[in-house]
C-alpha atoms as a PDB file:
ATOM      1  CA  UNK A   1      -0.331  53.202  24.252  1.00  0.00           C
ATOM      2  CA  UNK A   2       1.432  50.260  26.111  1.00  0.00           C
ATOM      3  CA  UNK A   3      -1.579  47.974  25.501  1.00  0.00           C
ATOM      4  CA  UNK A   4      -1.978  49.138  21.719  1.00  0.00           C
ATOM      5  CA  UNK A   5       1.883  47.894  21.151  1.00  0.00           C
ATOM      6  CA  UNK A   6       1.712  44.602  22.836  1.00  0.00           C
ATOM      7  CA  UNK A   7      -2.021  43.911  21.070  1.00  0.00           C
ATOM      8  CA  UNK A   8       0.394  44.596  17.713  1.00  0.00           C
ATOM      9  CA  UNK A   9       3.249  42.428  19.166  1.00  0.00           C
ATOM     10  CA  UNK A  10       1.029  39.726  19.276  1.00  0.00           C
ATOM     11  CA  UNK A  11      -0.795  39.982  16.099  1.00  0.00           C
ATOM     12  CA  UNK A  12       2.491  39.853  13.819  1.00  0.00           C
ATOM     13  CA  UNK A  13       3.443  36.778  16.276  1.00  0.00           C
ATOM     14  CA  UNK A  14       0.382  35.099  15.375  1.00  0.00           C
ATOM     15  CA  UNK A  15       0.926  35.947  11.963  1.00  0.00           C
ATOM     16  CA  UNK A  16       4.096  34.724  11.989  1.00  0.00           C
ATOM     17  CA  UNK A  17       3.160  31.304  13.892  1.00  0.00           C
ATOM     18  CA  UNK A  18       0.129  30.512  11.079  1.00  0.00           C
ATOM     19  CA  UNK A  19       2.927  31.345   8.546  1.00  0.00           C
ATOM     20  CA  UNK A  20       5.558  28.811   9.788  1.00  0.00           C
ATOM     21  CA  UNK A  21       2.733  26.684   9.677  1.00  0.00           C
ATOM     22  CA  UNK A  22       1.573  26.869   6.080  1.00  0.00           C
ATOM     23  CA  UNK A  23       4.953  26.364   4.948  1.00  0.00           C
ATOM     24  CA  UNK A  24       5.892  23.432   7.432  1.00  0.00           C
ATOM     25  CA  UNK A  25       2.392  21.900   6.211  1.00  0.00           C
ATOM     26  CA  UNK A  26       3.115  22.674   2.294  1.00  0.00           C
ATOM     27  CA  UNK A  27       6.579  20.873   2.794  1.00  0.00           C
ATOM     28  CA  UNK A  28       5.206  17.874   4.023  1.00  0.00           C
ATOM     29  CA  UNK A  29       2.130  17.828   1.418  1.00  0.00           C
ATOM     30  CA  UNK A  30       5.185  17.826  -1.578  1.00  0.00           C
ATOM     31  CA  UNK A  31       7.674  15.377   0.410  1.00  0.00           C
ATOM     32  CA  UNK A  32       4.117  13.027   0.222  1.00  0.00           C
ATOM     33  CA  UNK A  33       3.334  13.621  -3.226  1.00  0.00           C
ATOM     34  CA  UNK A  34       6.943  13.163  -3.826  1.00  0.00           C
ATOM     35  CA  UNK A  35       7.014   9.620  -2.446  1.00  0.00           C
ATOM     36  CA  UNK A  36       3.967   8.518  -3.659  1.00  0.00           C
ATOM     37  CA  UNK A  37       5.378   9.084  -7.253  1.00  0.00           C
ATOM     38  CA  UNK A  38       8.723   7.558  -6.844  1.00  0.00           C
ATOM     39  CA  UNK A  39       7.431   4.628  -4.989  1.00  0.00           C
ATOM     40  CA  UNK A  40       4.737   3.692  -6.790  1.00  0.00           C
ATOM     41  CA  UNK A  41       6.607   3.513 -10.209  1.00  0.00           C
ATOM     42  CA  UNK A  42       9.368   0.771  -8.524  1.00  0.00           C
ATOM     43  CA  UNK A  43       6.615  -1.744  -7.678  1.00  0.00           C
ATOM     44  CA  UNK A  44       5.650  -1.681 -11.520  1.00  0.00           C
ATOM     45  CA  UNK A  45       2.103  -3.465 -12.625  1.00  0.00           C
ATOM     46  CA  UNK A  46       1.549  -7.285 -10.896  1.00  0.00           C
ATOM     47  CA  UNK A  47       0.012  -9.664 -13.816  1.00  0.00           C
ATOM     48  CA  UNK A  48      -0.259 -12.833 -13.774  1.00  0.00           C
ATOM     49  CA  UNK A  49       0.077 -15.308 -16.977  1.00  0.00           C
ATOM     50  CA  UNK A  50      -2.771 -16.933 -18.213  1.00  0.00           C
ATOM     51  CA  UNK A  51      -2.752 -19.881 -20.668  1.00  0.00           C
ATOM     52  CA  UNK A  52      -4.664 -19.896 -23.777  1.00  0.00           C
ATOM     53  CA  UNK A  53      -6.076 -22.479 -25.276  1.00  0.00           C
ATOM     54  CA  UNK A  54      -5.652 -22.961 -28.824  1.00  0.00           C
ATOM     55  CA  UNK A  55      -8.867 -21.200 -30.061  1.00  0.00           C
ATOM     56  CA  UNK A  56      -8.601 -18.050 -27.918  1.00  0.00           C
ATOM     57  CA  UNK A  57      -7.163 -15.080 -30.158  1.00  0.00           C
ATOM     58  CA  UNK A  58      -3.492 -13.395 -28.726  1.00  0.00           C
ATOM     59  CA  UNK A  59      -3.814 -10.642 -26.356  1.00  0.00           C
ATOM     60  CA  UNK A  60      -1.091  -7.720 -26.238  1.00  0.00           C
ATOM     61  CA  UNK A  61      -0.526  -6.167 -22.908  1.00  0.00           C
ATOM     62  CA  UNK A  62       0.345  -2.272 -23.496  1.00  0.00           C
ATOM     63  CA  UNK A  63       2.137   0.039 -20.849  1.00  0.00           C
ATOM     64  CA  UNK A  64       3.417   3.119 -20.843  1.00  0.00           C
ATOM     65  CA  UNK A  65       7.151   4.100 -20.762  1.00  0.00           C
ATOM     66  CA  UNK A  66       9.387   7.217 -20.583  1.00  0.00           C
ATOM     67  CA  UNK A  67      10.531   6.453 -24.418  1.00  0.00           C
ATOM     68  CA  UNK A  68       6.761   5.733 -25.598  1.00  0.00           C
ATOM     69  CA  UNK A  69       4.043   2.911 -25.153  1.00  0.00           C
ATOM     70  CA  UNK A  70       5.574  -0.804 -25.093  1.00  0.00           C
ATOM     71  CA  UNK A  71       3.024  -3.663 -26.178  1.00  0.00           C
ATOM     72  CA  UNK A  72       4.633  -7.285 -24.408  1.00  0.00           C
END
């Protein structure tokens, strides 16, 4: 009887411990995805300016914003 209690004990602590776990380990997978999106949007696209030469047609760069797409 003694043994079949502390056999129980110890499988709802195990439980318990794998539990803590998952959540600790879901918390930290949505603090990740939550940096990666706020971080990546401040750095914002790196081009650099080309010249063209006077028979080379005009290219529009087009990006996407909150309000809709934006062509500079």
């Amino acid at each position: 009887m003694f043994m079949q209690v502390m056999i129980g004990m110890m499988l709802v602590l195990t439980a318990g411990i794998v539990a803590v776990m998952t959540a600790i380990a879901g918390l930290m997978l949505g603090a990740a995805a939550l940096v990666m999106r706020f971080a990546a949007g401040r750095q914002g696209p790196r081009r650099t300016a080309r010249e063209q030469g006077p028979g080379e047609p005009v290219t529009l760069e087009a990006r996407r914003t909150p309000r809709g797409w934006t062509v500079e």
